[in-house]
PDB file of N, CA and C in Angstrom:
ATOM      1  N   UNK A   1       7.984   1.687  13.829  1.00  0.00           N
ATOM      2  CA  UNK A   1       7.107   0.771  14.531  1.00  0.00           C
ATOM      3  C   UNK A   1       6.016   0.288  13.581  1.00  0.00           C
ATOM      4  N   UNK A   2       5.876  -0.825  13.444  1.00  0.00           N
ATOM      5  CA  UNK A   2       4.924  -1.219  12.580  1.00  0.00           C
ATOM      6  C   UNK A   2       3.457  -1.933  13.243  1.00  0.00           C
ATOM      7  N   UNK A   3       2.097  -1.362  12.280  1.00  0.00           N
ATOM      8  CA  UNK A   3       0.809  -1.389  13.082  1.00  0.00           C
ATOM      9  C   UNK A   3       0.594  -2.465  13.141  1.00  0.00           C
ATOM     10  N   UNK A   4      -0.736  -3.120  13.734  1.00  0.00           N
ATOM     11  CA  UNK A   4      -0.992  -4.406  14.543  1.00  0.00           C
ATOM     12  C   UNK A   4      -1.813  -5.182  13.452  1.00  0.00           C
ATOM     13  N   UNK A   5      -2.285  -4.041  12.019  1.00  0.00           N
ATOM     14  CA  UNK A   5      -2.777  -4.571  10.918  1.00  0.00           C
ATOM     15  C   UNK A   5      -1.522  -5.265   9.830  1.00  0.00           C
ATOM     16  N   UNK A   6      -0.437  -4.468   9.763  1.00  0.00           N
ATOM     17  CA  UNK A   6       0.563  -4.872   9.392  1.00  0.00           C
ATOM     18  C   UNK A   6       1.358  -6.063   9.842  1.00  0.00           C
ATOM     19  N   UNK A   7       1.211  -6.327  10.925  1.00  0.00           N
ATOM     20  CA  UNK A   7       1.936  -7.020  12.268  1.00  0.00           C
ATOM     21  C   UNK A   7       0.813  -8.472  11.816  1.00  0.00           C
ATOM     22  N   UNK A   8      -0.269  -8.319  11.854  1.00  0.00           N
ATOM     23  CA  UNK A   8      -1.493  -9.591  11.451  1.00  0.00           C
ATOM     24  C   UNK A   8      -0.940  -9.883  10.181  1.00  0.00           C
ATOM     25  N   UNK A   9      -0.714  -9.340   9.285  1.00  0.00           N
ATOM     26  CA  UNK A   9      -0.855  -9.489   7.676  1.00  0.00           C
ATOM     27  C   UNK A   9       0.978 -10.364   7.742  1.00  0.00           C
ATOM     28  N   UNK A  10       1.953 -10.196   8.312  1.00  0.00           N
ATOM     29  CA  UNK A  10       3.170 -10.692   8.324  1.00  0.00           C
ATOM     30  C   UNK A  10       2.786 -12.056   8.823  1.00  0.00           C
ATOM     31  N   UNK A  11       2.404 -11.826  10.315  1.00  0.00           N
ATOM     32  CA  UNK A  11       1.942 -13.197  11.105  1.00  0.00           C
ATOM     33  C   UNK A  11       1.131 -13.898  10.315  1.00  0.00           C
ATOM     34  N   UNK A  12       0.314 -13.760   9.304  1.00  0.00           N
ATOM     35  CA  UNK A  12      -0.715 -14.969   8.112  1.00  0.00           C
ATOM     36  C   UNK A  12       0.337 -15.183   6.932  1.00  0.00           C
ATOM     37  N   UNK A  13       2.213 -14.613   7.089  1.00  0.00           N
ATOM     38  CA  UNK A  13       2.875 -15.148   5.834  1.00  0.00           C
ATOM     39  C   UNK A  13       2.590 -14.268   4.923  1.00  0.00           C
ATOM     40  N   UNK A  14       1.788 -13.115   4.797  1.00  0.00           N
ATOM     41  CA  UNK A  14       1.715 -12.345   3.511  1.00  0.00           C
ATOM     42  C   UNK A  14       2.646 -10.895   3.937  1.00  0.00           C
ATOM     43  N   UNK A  15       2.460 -10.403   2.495  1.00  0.00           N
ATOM     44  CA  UNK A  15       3.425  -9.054   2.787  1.00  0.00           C
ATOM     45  C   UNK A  15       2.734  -8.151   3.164  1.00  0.00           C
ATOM     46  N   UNK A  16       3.576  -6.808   3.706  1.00  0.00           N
ATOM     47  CA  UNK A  16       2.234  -5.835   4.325  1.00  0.00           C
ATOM     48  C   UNK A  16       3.048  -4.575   3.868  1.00  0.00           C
ATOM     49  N   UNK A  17       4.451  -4.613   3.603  1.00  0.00           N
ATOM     50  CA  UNK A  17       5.122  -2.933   3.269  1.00  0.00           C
ATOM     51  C   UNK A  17       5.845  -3.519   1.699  1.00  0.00           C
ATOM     52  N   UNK A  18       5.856  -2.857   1.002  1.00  0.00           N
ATOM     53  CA  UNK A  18       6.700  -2.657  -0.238  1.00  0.00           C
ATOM     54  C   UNK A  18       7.815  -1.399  -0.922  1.00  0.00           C
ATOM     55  N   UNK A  19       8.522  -1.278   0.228  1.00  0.00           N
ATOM     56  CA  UNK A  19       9.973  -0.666  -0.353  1.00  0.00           C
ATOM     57  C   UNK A  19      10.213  -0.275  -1.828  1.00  0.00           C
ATOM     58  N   UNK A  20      10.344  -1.603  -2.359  1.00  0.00           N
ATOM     59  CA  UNK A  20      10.765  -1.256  -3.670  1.00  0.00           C
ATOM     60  C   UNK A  20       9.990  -0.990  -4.888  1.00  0.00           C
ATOM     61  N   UNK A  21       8.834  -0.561  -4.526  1.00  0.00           N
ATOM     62  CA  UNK A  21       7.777   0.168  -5.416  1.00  0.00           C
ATOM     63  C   UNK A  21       7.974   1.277  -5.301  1.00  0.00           C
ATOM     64  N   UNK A  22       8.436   2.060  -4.620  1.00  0.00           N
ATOM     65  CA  UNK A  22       8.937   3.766  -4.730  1.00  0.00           C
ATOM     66  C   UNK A  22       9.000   4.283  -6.272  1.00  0.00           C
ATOM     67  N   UNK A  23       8.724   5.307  -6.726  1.00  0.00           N
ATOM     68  CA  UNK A  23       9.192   5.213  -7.798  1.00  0.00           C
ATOM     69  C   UNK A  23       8.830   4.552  -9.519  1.00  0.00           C
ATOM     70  N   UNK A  24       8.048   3.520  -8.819  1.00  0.00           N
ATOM     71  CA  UNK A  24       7.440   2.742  -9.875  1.00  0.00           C
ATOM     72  C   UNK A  24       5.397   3.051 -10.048  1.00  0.00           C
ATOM     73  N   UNK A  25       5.358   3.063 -11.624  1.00  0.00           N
ATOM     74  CA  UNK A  25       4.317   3.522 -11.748  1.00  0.00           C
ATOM     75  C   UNK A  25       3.014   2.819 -10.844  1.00  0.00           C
ATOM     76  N   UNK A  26       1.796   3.314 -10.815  1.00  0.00           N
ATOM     77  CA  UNK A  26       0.818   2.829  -9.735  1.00  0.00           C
ATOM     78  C   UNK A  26      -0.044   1.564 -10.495  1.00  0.00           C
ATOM     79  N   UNK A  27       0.039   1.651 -11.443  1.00  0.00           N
ATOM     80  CA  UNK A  27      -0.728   0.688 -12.323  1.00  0.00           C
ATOM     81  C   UNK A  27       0.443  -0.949 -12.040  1.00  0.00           C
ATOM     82  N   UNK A  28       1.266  -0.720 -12.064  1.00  0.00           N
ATOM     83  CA  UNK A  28       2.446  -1.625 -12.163  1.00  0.00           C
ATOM     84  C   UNK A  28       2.248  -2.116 -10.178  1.00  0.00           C
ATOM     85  N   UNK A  29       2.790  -0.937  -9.655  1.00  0.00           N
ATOM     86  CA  UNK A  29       2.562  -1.288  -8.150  1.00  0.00           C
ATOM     87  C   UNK A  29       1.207  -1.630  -7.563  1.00  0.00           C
ATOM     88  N   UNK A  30       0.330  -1.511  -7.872  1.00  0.00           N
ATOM     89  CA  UNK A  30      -1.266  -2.139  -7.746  1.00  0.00           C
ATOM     90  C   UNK A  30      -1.017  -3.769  -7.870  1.00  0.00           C
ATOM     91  N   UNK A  31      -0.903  -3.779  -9.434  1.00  0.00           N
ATOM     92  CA  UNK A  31      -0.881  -4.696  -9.755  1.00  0.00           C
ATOM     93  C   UNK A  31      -0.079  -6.069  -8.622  1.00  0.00           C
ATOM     94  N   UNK A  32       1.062  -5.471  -8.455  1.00  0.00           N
ATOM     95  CA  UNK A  32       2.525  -6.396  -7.794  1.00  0.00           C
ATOM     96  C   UNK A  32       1.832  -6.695  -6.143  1.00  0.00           C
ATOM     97  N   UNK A  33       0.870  -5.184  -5.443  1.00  0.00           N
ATOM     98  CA  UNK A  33       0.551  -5.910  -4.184  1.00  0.00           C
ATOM     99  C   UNK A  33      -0.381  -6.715  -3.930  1.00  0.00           C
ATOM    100  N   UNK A  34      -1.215  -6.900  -4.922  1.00  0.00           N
ATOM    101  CA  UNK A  34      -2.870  -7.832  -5.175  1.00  0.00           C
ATOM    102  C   UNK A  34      -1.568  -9.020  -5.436  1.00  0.00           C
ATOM    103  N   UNK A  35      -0.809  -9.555  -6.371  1.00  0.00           N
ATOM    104  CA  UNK A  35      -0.391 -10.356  -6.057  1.00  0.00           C
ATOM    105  C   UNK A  35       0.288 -11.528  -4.850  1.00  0.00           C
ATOM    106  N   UNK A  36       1.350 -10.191  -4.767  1.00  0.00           N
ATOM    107  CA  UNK A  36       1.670 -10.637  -3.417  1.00  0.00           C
ATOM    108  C   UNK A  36       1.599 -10.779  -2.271  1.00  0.00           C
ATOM    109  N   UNK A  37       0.177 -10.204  -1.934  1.00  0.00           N
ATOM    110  CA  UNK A  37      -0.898 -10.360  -0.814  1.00  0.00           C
ATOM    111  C   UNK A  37      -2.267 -10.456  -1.382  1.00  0.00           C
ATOM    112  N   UNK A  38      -2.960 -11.597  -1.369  1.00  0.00           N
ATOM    113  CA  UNK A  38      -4.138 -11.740  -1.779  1.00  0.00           C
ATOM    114  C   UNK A  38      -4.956 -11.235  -1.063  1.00  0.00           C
ATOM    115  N   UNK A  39      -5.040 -10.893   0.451  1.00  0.00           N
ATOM    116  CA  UNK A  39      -5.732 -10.387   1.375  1.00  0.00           C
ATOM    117  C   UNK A  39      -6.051  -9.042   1.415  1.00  0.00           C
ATOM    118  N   UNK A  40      -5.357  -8.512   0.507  1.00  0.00           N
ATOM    119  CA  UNK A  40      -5.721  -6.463  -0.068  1.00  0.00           C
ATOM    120  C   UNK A  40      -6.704  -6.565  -0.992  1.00  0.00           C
ATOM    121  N   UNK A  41      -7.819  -5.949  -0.350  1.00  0.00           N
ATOM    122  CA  UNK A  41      -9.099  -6.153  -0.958  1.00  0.00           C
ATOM    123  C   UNK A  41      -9.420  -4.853  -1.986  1.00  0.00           C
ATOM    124  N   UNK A  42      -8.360  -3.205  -1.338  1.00  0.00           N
ATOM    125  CA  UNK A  42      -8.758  -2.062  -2.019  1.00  0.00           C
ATOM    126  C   UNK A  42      -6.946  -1.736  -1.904  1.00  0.00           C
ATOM    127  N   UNK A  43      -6.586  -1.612  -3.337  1.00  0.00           N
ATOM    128  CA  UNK A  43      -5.628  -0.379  -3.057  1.00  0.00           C
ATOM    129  C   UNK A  43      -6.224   0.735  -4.149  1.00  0.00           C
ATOM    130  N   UNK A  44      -5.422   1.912  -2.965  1.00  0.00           N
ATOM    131  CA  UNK A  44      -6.185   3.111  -3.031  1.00  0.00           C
ATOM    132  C   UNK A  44      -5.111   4.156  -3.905  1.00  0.00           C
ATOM    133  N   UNK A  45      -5.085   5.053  -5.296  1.00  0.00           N
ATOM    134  CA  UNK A  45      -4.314   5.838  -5.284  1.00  0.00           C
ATOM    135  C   UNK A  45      -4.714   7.029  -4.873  1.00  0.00           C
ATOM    136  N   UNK A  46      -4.099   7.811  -4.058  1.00  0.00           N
ATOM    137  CA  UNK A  46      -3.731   8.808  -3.492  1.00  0.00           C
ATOM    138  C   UNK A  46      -2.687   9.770  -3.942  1.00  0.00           C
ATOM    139  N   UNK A  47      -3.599  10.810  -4.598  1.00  0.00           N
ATOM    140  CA  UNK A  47      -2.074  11.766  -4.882  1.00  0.00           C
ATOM    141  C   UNK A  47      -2.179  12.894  -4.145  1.00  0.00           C
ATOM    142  N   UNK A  48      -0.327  13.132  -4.206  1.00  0.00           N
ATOM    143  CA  UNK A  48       0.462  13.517  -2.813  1.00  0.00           C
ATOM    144  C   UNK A  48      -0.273  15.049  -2.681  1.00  0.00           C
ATOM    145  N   UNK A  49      -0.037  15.083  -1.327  1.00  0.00           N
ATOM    146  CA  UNK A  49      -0.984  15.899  -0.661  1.00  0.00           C
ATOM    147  C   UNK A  49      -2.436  16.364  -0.187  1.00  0.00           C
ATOM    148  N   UNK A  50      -2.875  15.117  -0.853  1.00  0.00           N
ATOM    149  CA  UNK A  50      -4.314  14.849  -0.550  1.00  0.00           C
ATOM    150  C   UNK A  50      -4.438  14.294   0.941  1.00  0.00           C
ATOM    151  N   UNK A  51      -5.545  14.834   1.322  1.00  0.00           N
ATOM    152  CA  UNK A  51      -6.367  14.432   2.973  1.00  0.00           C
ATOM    153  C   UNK A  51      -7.293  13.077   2.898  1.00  0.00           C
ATOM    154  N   UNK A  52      -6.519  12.262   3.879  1.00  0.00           N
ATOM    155  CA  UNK A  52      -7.119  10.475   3.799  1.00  0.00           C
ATOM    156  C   UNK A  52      -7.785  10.907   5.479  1.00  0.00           C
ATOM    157  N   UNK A  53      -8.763   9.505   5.600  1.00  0.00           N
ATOM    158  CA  UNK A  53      -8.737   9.391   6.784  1.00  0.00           C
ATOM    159  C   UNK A  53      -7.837   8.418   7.732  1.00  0.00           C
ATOM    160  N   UNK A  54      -7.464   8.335   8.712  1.00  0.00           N
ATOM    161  CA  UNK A  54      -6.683   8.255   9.873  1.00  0.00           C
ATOM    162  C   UNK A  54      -6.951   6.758   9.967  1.00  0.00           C
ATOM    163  N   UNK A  55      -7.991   5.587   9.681  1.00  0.00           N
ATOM    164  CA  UNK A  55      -8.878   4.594  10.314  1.00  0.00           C
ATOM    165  C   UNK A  55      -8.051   3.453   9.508  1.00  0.00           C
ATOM    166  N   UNK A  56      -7.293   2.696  10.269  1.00  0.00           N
ATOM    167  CA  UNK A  56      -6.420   1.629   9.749  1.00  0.00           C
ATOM    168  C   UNK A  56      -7.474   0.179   9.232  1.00  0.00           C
ATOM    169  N   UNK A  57      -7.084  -0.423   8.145  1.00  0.00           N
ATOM    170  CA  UNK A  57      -7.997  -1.233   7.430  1.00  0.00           C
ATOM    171  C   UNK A  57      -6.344  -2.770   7.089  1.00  0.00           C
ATOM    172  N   UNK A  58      -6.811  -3.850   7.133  1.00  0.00           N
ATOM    173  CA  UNK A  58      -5.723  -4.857   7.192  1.00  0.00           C
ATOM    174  C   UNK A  58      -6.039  -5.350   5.705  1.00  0.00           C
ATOM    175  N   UNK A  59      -7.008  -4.496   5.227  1.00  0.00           N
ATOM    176  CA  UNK A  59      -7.414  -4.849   3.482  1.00  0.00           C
ATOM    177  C   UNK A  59      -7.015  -4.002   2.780  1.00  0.00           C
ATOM    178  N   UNK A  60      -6.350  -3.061   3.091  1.00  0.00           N
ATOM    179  CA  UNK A  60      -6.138  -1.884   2.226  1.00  0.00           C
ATOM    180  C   UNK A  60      -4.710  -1.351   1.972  1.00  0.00           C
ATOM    181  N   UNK A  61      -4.554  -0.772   0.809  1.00  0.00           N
ATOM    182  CA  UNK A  61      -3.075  -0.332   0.741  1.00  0.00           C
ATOM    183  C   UNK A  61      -3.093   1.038  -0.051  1.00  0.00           C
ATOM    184  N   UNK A  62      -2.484   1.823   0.640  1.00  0.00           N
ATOM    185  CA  UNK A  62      -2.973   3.244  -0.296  1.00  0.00           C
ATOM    186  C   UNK A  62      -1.648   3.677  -0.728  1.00  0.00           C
ATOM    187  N   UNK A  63      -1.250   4.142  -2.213  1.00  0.00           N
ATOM    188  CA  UNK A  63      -0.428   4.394  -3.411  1.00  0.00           C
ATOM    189  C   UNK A  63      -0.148   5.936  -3.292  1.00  0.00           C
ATOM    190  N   UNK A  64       0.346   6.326  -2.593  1.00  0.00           N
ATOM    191  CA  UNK A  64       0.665   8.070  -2.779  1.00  0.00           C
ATOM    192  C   UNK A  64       1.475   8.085  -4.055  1.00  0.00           C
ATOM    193  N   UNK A  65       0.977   9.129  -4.756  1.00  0.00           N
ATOM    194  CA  UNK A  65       1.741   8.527  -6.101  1.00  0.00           C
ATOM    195  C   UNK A  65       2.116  10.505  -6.103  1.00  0.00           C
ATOM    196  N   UNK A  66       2.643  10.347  -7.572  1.00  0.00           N
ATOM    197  CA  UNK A  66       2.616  12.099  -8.110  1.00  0.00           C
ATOM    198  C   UNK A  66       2.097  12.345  -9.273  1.00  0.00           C
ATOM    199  N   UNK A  67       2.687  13.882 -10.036  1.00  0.00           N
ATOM    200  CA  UNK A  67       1.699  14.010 -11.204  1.00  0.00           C
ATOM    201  C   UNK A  67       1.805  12.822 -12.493  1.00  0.00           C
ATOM    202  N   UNK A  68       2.380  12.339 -12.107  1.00  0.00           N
ATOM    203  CA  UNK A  68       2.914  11.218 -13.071  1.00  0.00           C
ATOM    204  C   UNK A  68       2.699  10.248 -13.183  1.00  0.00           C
ATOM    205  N   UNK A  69       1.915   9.677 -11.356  1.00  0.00           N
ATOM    206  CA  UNK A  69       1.601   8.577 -11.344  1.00  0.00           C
ATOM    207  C   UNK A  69       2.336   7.797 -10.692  1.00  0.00           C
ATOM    208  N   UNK A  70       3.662   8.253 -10.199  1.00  0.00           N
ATOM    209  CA  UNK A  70       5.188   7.143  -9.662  1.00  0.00           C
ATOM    210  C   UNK A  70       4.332   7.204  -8.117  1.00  0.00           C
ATOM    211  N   UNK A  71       5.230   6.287  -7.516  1.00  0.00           N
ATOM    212  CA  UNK A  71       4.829   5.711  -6.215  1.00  0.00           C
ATOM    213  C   UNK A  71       5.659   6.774  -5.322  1.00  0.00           C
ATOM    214  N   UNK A  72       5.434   7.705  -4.128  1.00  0.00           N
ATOM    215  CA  UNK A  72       6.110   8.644  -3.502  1.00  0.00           C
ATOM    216  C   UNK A  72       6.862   7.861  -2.256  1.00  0.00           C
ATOM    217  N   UNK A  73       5.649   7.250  -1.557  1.00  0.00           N
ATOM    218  CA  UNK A  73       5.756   6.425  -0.353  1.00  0.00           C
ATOM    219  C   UNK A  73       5.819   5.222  -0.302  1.00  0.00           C
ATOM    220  N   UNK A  74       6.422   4.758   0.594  1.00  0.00           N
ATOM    221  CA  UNK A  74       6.605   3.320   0.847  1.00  0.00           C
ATOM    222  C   UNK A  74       4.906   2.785   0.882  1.00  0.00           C
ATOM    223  N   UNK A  75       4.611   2.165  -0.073  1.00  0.00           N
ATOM    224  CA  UNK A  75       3.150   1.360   0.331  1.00  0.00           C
ATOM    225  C   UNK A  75       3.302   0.420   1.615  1.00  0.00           C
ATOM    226  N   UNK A  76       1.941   0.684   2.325  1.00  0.00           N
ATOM    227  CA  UNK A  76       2.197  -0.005   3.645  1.00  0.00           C
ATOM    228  C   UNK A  76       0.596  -0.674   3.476  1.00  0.00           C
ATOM    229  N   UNK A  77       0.422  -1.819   4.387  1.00  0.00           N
ATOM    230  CA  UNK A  77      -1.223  -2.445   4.790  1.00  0.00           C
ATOM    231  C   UNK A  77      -1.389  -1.011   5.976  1.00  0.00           C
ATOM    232  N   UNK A  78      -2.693  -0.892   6.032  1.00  0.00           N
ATOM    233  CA  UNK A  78      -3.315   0.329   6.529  1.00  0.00           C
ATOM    234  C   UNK A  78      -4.072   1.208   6.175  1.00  0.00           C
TER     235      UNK A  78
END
């Protein structure tokens, strides 16, 4: 089910999930979602297993990455 920040960000024509950044370093995937959504004001890296808060943002995209830096999760707007 996808959120109502995600759901806004599709409905204005921009992207809001990125699949095929899995895997790919965070510097590289940063880079690719500021492009392809100009409306992401913060992406955030996050490494895995760290405690975020819960509070959905239609500017934000957070990078669960690992010790390495690769992308774990599907980046989503939220």
């Amino acid at each position: 089910m996808a959120s109502k920040s995600s759901e806004a960000s599709a409905a204005a024509g921009n992207k809001s999930s990125w699949p095929e950044l899995v895997g790919i370093h965070n510097e590289v995937a940063e880079m690719t979602i500021q492009k392809e959504n100009p409306s992401v004001k913060a992406v955030i890296v996050v490494p895995e297993g760290s405690f975020v808060t819960l509070e959905l943002r239609r500017d934000r995209v957070r990078l669960w990455v690992d010790q390495q830096g690769l992308v774990t999760r599907v980046p989503n707007i939220g």
